[in-house]
Protein backbone atom coordinates (compact mmCIF):
# COMPACT_ATOMS: atom_id res chain seq x y z
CA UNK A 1 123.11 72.27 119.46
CA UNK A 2 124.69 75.27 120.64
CA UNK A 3 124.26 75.65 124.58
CA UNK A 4 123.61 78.82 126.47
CA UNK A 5 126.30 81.04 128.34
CA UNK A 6 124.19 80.31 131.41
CA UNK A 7 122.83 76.59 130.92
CA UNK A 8 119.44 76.06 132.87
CA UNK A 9 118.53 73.15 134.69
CA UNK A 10 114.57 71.86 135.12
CA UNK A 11 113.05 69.56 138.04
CA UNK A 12 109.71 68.25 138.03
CA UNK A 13 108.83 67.06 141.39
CA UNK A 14 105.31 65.41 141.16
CA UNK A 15 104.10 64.43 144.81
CA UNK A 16 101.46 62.98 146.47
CA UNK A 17 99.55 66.56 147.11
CA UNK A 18 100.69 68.53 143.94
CA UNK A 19 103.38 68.85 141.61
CA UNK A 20 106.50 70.60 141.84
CA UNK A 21 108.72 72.27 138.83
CA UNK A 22 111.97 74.18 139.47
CA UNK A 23 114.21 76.16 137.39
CA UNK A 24 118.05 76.18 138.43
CA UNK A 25 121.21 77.01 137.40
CA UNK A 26 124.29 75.37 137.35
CA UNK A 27 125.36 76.25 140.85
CA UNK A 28 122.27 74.97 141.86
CA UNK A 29 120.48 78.17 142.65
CA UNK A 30 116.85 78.08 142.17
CA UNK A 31 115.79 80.75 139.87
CA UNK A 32 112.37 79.86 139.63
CA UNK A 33 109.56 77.54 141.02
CA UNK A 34 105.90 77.04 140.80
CA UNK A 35 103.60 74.52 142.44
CA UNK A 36 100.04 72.80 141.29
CA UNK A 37 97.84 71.11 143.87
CA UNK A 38 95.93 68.27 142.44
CA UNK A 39 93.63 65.68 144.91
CA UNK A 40 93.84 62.33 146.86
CA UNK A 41 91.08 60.19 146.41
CA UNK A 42 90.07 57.50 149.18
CA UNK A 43 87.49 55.49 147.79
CA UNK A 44 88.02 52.89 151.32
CA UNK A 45 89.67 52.39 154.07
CA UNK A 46 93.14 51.71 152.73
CA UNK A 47 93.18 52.96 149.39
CA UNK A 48 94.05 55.98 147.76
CA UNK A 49 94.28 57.48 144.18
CA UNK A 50 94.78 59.49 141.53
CA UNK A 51 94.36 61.31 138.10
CA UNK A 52 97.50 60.73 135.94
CA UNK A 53 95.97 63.43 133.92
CA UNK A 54 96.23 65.94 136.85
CA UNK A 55 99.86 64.93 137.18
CA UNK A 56 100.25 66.53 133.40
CA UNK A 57 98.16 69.29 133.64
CA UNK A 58 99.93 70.33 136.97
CA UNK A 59 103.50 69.76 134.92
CA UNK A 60 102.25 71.62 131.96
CA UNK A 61 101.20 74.59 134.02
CA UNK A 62 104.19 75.08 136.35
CA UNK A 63 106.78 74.53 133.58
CA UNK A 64 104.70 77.37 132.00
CA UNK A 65 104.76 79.74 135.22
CA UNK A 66 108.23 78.88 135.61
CA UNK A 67 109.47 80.46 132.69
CA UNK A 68 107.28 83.05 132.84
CA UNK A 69 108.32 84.27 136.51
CA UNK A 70 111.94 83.76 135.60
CA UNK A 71 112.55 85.49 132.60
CA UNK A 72 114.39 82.03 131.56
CA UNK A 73 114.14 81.57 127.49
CA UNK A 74 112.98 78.03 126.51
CA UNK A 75 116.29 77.86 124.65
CA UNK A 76 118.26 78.23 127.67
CA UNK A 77 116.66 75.13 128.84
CA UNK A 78 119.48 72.49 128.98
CA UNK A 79 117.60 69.24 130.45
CA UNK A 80 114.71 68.30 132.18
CA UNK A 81 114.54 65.74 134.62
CA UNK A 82 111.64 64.57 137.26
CA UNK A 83 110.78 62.38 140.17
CA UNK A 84 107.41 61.11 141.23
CA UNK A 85 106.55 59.25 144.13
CA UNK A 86 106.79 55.51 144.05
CA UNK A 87 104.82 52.81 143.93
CA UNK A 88 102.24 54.98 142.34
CA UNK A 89 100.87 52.17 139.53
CA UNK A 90 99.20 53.34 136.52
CA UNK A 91 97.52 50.73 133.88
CA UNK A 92 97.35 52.44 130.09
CA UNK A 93 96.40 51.82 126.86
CA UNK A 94 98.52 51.21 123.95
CA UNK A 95 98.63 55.22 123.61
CA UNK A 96 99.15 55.45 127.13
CA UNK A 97 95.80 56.25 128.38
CA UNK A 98 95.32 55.75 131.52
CA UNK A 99 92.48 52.70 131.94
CA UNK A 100 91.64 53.41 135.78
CA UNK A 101 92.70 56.20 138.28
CA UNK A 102 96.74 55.22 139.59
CA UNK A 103 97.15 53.31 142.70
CA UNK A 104 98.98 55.48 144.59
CA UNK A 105 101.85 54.58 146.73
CA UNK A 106 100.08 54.83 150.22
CA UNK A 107 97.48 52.72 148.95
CA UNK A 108 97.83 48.98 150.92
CA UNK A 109 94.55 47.04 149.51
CA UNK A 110 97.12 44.60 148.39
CA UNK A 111 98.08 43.26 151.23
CA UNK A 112 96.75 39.94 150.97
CA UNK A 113 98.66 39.53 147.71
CA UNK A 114 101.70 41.36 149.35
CA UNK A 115 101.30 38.20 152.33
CA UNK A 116 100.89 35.82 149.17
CA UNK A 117 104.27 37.38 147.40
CA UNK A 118 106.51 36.90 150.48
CA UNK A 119 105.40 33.21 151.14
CA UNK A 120 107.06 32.12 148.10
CA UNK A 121 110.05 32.84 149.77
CA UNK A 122 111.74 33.66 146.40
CA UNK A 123 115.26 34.51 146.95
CA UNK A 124 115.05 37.74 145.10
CA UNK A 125 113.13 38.65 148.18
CA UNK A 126 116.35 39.30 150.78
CA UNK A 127 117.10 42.68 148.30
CA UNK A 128 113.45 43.51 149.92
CA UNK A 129 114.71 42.70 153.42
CA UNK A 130 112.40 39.02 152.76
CA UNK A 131 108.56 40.78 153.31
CA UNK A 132 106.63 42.39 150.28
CA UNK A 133 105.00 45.59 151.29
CA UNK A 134 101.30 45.80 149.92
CA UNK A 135 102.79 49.47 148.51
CA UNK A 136 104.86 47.63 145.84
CA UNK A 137 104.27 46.63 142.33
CA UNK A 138 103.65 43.17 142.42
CA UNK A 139 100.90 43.00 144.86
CA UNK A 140 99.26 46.01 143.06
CA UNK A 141 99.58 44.08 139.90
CA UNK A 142 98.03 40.78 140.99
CA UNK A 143 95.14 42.94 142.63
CA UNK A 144 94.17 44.58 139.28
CA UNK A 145 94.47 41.43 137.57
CA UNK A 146 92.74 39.63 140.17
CA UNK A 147 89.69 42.45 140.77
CA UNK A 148 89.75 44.33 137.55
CA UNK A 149 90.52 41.27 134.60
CA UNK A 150 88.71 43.88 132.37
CA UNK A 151 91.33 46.69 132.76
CA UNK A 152 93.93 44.01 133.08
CA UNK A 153 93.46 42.55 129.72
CA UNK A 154 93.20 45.91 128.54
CA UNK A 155 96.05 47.40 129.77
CA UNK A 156 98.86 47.04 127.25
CA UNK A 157 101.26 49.38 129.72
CA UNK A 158 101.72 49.01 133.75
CA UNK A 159 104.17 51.20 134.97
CA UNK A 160 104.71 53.86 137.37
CA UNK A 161 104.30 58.25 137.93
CA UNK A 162 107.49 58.76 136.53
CA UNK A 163 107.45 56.77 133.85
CA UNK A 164 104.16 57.61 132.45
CA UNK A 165 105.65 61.38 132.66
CA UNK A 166 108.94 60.81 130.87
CA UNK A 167 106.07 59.05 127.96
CA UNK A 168 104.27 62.21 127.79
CA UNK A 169 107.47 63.85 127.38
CA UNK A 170 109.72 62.29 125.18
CA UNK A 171 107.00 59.64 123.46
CA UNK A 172 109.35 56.34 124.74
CA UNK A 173 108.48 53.98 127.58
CA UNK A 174 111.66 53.49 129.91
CA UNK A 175 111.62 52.01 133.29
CA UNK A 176 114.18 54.06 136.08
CA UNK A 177 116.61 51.65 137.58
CA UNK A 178 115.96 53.51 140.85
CA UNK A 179 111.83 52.84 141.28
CA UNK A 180 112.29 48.78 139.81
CA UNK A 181 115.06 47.80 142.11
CA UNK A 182 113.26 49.40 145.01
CA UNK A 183 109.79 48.29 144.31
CA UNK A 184 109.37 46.20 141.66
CA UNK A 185 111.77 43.52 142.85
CA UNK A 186 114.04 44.03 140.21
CA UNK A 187 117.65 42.99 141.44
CA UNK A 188 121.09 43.29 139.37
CA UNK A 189 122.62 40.55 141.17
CA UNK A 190 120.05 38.21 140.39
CA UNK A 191 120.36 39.20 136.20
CA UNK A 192 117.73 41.97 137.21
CA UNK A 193 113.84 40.88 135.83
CA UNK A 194 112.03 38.64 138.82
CA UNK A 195 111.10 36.29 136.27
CA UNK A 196 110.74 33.42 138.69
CA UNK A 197 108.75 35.12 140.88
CA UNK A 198 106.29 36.40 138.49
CA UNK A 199 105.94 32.72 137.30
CA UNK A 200 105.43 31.83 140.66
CA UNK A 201 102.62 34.50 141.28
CA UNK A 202 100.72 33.80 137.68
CA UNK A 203 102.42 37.43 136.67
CA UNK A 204 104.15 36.32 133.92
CA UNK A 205 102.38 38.40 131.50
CA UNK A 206 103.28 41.11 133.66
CA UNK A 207 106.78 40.82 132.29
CA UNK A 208 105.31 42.28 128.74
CA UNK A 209 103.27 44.94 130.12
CA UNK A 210 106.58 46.44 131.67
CA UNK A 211 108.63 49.09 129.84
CA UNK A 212 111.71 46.75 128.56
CA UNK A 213 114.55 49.74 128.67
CA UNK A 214 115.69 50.03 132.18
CA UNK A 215 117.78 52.97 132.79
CA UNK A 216 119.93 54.79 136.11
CA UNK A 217 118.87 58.20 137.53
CA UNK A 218 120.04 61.11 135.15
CA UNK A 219 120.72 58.44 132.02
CA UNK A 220 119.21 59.94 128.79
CA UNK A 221 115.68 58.57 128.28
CA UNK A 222 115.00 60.44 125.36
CA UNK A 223 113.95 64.10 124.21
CA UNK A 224 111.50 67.06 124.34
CA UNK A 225 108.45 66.13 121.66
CA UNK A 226 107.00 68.54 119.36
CA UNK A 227 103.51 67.61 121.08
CA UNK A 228 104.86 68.20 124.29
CA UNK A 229 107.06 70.88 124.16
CA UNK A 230 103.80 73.02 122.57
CA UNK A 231 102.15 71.99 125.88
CA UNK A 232 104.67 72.91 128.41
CA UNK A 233 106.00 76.17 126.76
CA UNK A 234 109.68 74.79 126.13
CA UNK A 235 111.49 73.73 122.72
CA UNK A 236 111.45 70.10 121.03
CA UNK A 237 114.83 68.24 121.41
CA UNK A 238 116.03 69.03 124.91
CA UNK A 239 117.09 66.28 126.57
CA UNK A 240 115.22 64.11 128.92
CA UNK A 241 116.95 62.51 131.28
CA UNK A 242 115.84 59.48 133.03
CA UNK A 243 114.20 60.22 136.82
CA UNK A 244 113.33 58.15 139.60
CA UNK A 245 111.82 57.76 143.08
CA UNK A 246 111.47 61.98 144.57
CA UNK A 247 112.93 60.68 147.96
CA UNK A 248 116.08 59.37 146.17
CA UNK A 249 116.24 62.76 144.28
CA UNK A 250 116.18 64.55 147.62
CA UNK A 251 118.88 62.58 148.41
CA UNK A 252 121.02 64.05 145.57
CA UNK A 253 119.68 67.34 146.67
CA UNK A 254 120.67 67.12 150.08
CA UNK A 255 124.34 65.31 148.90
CA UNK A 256 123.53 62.15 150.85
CA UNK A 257 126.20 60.47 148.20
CA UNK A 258 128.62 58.98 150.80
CA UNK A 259 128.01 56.39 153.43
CA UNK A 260 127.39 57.67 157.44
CA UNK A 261 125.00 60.61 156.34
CA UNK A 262 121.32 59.74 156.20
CA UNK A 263 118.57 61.46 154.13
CA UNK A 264 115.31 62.01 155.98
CA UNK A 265 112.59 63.51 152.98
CA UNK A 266 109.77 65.21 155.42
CA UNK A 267 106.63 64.90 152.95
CA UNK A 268 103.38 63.42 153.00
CA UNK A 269 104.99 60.45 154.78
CA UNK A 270 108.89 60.71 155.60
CA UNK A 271 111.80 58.80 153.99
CA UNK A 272 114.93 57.85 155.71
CA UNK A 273 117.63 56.59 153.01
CA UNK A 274 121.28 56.02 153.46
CA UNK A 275 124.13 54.95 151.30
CA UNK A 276 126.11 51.69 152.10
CA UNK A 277 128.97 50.25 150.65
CA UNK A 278 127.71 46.56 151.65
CA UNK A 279 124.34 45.19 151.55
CA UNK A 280 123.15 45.06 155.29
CA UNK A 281 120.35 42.09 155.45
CA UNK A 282 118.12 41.48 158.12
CA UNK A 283 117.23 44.81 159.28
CA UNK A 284 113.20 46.13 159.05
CA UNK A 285 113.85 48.75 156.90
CA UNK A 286 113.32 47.75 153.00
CA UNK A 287 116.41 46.79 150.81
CA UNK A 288 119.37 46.94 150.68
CA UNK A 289 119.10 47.86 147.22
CA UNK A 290 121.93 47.26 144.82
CA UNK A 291 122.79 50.14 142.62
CA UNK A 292 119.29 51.60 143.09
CA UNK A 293 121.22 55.24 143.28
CA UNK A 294 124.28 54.99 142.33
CA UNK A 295 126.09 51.70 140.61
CA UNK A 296 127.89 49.96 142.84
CA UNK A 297 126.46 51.30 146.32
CA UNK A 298 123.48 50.56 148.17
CA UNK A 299 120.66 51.74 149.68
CA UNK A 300 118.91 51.09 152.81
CA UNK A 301 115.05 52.85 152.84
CA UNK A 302 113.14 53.39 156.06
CA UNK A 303 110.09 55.13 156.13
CA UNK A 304 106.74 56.25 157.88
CA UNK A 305 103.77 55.61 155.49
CA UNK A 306 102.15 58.85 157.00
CA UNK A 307 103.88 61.68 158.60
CA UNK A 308 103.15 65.41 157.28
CA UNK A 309 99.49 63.73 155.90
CA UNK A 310 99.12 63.48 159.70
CA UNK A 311 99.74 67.27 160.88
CA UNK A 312 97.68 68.06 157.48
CA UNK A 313 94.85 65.66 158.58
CA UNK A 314 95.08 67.88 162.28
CA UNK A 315 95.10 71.00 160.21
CA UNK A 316 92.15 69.99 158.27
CA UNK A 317 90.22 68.49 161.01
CA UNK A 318 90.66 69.62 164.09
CA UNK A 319 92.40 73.47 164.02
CA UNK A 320 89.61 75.55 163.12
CA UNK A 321 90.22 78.29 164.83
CA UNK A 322 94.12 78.96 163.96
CA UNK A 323 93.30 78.56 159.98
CA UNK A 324 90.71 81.30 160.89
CA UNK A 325 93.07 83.68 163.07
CA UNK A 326 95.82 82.38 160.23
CA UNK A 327 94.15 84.06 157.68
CA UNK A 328 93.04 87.47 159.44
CA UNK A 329 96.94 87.79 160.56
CA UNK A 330 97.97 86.72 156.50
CA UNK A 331 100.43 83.75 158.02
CA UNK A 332 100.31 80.11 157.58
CA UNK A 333 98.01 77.96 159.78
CA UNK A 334 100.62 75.86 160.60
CA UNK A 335 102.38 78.72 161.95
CA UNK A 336 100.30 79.38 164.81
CA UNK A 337 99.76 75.41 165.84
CA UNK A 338 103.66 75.42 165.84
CA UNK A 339 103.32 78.30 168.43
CA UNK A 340 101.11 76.63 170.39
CA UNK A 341 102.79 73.34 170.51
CA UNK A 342 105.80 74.90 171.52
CA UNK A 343 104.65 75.84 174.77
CA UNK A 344 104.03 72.62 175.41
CA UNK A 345 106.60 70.92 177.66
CA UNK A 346 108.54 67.76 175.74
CA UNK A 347 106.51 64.53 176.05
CA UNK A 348 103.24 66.72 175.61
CA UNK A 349 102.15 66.32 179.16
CA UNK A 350 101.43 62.27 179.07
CA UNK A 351 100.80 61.80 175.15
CA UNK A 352 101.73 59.41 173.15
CA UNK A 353 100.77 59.15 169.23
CA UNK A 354 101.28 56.29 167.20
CA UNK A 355 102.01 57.39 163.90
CA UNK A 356 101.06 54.06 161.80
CA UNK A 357 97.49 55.76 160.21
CA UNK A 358 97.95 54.22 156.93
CA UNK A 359 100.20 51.17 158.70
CA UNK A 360 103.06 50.63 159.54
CA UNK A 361 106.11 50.95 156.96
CA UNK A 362 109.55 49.78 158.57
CA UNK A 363 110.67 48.38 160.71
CA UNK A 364 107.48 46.50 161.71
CA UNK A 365 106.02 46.28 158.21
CA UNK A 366 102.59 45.82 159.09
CA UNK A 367 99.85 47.16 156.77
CA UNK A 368 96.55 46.22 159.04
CA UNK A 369 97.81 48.21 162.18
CA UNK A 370 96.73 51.96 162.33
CA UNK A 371 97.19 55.03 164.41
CA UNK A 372 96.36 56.06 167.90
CA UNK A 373 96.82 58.46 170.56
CA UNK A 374 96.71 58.03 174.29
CA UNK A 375 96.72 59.54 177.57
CA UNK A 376 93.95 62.05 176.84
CA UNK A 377 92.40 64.24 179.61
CA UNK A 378 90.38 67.45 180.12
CA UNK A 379 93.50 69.54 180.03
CA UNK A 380 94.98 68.86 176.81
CA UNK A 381 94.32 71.01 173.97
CA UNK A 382 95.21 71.48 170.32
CA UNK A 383 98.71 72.28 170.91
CA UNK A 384 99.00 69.15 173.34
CA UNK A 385 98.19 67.28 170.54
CA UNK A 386 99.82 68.75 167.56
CA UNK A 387 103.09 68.40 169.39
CA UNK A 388 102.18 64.82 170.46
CA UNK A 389 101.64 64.28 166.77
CA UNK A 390 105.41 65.76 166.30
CA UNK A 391 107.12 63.78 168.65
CA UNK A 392 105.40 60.51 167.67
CA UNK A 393 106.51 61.03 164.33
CA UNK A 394 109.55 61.33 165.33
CA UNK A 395 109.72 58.20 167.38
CA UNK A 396 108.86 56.80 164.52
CA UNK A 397 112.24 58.06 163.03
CA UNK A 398 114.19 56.55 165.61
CA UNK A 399 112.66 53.26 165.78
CA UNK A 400 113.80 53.43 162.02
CA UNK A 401 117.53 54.40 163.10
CA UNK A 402 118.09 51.70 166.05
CA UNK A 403 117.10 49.07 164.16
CA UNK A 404 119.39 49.73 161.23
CA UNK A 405 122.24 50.34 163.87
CA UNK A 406 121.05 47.05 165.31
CA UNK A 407 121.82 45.43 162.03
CA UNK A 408 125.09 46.97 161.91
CA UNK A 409 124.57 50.52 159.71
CA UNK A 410 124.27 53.75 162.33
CA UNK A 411 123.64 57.22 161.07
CA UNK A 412 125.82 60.16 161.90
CA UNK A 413 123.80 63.07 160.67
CA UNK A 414 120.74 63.52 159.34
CA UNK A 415 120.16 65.90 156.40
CA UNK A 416 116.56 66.90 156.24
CA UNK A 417 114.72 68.74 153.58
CA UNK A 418 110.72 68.48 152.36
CA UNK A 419 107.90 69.98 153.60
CA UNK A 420 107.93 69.19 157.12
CA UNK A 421 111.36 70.52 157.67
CA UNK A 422 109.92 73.99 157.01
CA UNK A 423 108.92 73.37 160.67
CA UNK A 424 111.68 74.25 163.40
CA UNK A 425 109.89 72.99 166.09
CA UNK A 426 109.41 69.34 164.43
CA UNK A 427 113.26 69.32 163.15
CA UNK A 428 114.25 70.31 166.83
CA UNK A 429 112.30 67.49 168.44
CA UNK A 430 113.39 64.82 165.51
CA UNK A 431 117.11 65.89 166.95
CA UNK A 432 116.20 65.75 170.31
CA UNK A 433 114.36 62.53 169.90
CA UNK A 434 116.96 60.58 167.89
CA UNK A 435 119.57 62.48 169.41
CA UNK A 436 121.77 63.31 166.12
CA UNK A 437 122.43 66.64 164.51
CA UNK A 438 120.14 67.77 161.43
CA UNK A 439 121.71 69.33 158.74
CA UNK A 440 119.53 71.87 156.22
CA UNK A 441 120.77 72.88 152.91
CA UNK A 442 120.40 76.11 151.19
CA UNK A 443 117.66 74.39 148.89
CA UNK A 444 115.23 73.29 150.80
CA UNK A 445 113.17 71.84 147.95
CA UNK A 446 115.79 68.89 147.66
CA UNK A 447 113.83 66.60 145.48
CA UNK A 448 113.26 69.01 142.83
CA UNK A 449 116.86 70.05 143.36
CA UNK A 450 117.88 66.38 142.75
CA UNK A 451 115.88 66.37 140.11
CA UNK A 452 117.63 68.86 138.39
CA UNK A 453 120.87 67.78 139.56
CA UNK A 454 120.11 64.47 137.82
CA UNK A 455 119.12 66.66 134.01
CA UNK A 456 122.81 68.73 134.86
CA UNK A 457 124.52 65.01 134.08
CA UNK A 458 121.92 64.06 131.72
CA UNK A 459 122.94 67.25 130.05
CA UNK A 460 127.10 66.45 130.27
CA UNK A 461 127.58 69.39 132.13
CA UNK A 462 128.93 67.15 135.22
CA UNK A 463 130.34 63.68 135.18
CA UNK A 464 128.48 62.12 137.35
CA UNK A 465 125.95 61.80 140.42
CA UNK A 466 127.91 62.86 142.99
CA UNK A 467 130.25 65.83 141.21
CA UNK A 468 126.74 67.12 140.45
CA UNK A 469 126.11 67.26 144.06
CA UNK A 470 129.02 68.19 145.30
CA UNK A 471 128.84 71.01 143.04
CA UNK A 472 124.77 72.04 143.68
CA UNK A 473 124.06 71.75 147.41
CA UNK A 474 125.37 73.98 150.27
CA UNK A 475 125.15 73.24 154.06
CA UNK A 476 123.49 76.08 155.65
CA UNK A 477 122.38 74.67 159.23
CA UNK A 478 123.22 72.25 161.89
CA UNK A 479 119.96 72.01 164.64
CA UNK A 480 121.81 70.26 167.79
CA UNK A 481 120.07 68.11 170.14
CA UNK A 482 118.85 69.65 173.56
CA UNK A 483 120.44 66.83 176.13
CA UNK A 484 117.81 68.93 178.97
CA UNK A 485 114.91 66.69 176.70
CA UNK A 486 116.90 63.56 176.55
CA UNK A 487 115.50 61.35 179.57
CA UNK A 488 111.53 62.60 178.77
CA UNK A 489 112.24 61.45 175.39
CA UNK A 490 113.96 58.08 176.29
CA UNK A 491 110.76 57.69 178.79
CA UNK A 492 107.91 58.35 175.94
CA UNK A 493 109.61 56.08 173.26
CA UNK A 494 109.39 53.01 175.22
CA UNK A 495 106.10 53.47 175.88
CA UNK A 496 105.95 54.01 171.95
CA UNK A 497 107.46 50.81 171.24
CA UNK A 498 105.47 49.11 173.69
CA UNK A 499 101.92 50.14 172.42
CA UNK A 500 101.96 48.38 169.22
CA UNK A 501 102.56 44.83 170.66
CA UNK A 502 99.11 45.88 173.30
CA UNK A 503 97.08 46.81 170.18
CA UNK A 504 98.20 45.36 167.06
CA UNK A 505 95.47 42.43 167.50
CA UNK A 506 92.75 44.72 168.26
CA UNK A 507 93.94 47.01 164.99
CA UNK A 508 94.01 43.88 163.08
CA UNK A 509 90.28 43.35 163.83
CA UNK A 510 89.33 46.11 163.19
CA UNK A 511 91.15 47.05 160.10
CA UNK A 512 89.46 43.96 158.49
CA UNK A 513 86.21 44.24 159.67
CA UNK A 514 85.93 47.91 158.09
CA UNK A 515 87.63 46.57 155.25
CA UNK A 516 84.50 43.97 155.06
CA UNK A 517 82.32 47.14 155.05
């Protein structure tokens, strides 16, 4: 097939609040984008789903707008590539219909079974850093076939976001490399399938529900339908190429391809990945993950199960007023609560959030403990609080980073990207906080960038990963720390660090009484 004098790149980004699709070029330029909200459902305390359907309809639709805004012809299309967040579960049908809504990746109703998974004590656990997180695959799985035997039986298919999209798109079921080594225990070392462990578990027949193709980010996983390429306004036969976690893809998008940088992807909940040329055990971040990104490296994942669903949550709630004056002055709501929390002195006046509202991630791992903020009193207002909400997000981040440099990994430099680093004031007090500098890139929608960076190779117009990188992603902007905020901020995250061991029994309580409910 003849390729265009100017080949064009697509990224589907689907995340947790909508879908993402980007058109680039080879330099990495964006040409194009176009965004689809879709809902969360929370049918409990702890849970949280989806439509897969919405997921289609939103990647039909912006692929659509896309081309349409950019003046990009479908035949100038080169590759397509997509990430989706992850461990978003989805139980089909032999055609691939979806039997239930998808479990999405914040969703910890597994926890029991993830308490049950890590008492085996398998040894395929230490690529997991030894403790199953209720997020994963294998604790969703023995739910649904614990709760739901109906659906279970049913479901001929159990697989994840991304690679229910790549079977709309190309009509094959392939498993990315990237999501099964990071969550569904999948480990090359070990001859890669947890076989054992499912046996242990009474999963074996989980094995056969699984797609059996396993492929690496940016690996061809197939090509463009006829079906599908009617529905998203593009030609049959482009190439596919295989996709994987949408953190992992930012990390491709912000060149986080050597060891000493870190990625931190500022979304729903924030992602803090780094590259390492050994596998560092022991730490409470997940992994390390053996050629999860790129073969031969690994990767060590922290991350904060809620972050930007927390200032959304405060937008939503509690900031009535701005999202009214927001909208008579045609800015952003968020906007004017940035204002306000910026004339708020560091440490917001004697505030401390905890930022565990959907529990705790890394480097505690703890499911049943949730959020809280203290040292309320009649003078503290909105701002007070969305800033307090910044900074203990940002603890959060640094907890993340001391105990990996505890273990013997430190960051350098932080390259940021996602929604939250749209925010200044929030990427200032993560620098301050954690006291490193935070680099931005000239695309600040990194995942979808990565995404595309991974259909460039897929398309053989780079060798690999990192040329594609190296060759689509420009630093733009260092934010320095302010050393005038350093002692506040050394002052606050103690008492951060010190909350959760006063009030992780009473959370616990709690958390499973309302569970009872």
């Amino acid at each position: 097939m003849k390729k265009s004098a100017q080949p064009y790149l697509i990224g589907i980004d689907a995340g947790t609040q909508s879908l993402r699709t980007g058109i680039f070029d080879a330099q990495g330029n964006p040409v194009a984008y176009a965004t689809r909200e879709y809902p969360v459902d929370f049918p409990r305390v702890g849970w949280a789903e989806q439509k897969p359907q919405d997921w289609w309809d939103a990647a039909c639709e912006t692929v659509r707008a896309c081309i349409q805004k950019s003046g990009v012809k479908p035949e100038e299309v080169e590759a397509i590539s997509l990430d989706g967040t992850a461990c978003t579960v989805v139980a089909c049908d032999s055609a691939g219909q979806p039997l239930r809504p998808a479990m999405l990746w914040m969703d910890v109703r597994a926890h029991e079974q993830a308490e049950r998974v890590t008492a085996t004590g398998d040894p395929v656990l230490k690529y997991v850093g030894g403790i199953e997180s209720p997020e994963w695959m294998l604790p969703k799985s023995l739910w649904l076939k614990e709760n739901e035997p109906d659906v279970w039986k049913r479901a001929a298919r159990i697989a994840e976001c991304v690679d229910w999209l790549t079977f709309r798109l190309t009509g094959r079921w392939t498993a990315s490399l990237n999501n099964v080594t990071c969550k569904w225990n999948y480990a090359t070392p070990e001859g890669g399938w947890p076989e054992r462990l499912l046996n242990r578990l009474g999963l074996s027949d989980l094995l056969e529900k699984w797609p059996k193709e396993v492929l690496a980010i940016a690996e061809p996983a197939g090509e463009l339908t006829e079906k599908a390429a009617k529905e998203v306004g593009l030609r049959a036969g482009i190439p596919v190429a295989e996709g994987g976690i949408d953190a992992y893809t930012g990390m491709l998008g912000l060149a986080v391809t050597k060891p000493g940088r870190m990625a931190v992807v500022m979304g729903s909940s924030t992602c803090h990945l780094a590259l390492s040329e050994q596998g560092v055990f022991g730490s409470g971040v997940w992994g390390p993950y053996p050629d999860a990104l790129l073969r031969g490296m690994w990767v060590l994942e922290g991350g904060q199960t809620a972050t930007g669903s927390i200032v959304k949550w405060f937008r939503d709630n509690f900031a009535h007023r701005q999202a009214e004056e927001a909208k008579a002055k045609g800015v952003d709501a968020y906007e004017l609560l940035d204002e306000e929390a910026s004339k708020i002195p560091a440490g917001s006046e004697g505030l401390v959030l905890i930022d565990y509202f959907q529990g705790n991630r890394t480097p505690i791992r703890d499911p049943l403990v949730r959020g809280a903020l203290w040292g309320l009193g009649l003078r503290h207002g909105p701002g007070h609080i969305f800033r307090a909400i910044y900074e203990g997000t940002a603890y959060g981040t640094r907890h993340i980073l001391e105990d990996l440099a505890a273990h013997g990994f430190r960051a350098t430099e932080i390259y940021a990207c996602g929604g939250g680093a749209k925010s200044r004031l929030w990427l200032q007090i993560h620098s301050d906080v954690c006291g490193l500098p935070i680099y931005l890139t000239a695309v600040p929608e990194a995942t979808t960038l990565g995404s595309a960076i991974a259909a460039a190779v897929g398309a053989g117009i780079f060798a690999s990963l990192p040329e594609a990188s190296q060759n689509m992603v420009r630093v733009t902007e260092e934010i320095t720390p302010n050393p005038e905020n350093r002692e506040t901020y050394d002052f606050y995250y103690k008492q951060y660090l010190e909350t959760y061991p006063r009030l992780s029994e009473l959370m616990h309580r709690v958390t499973r009484r309302s569970e009872q409910s």
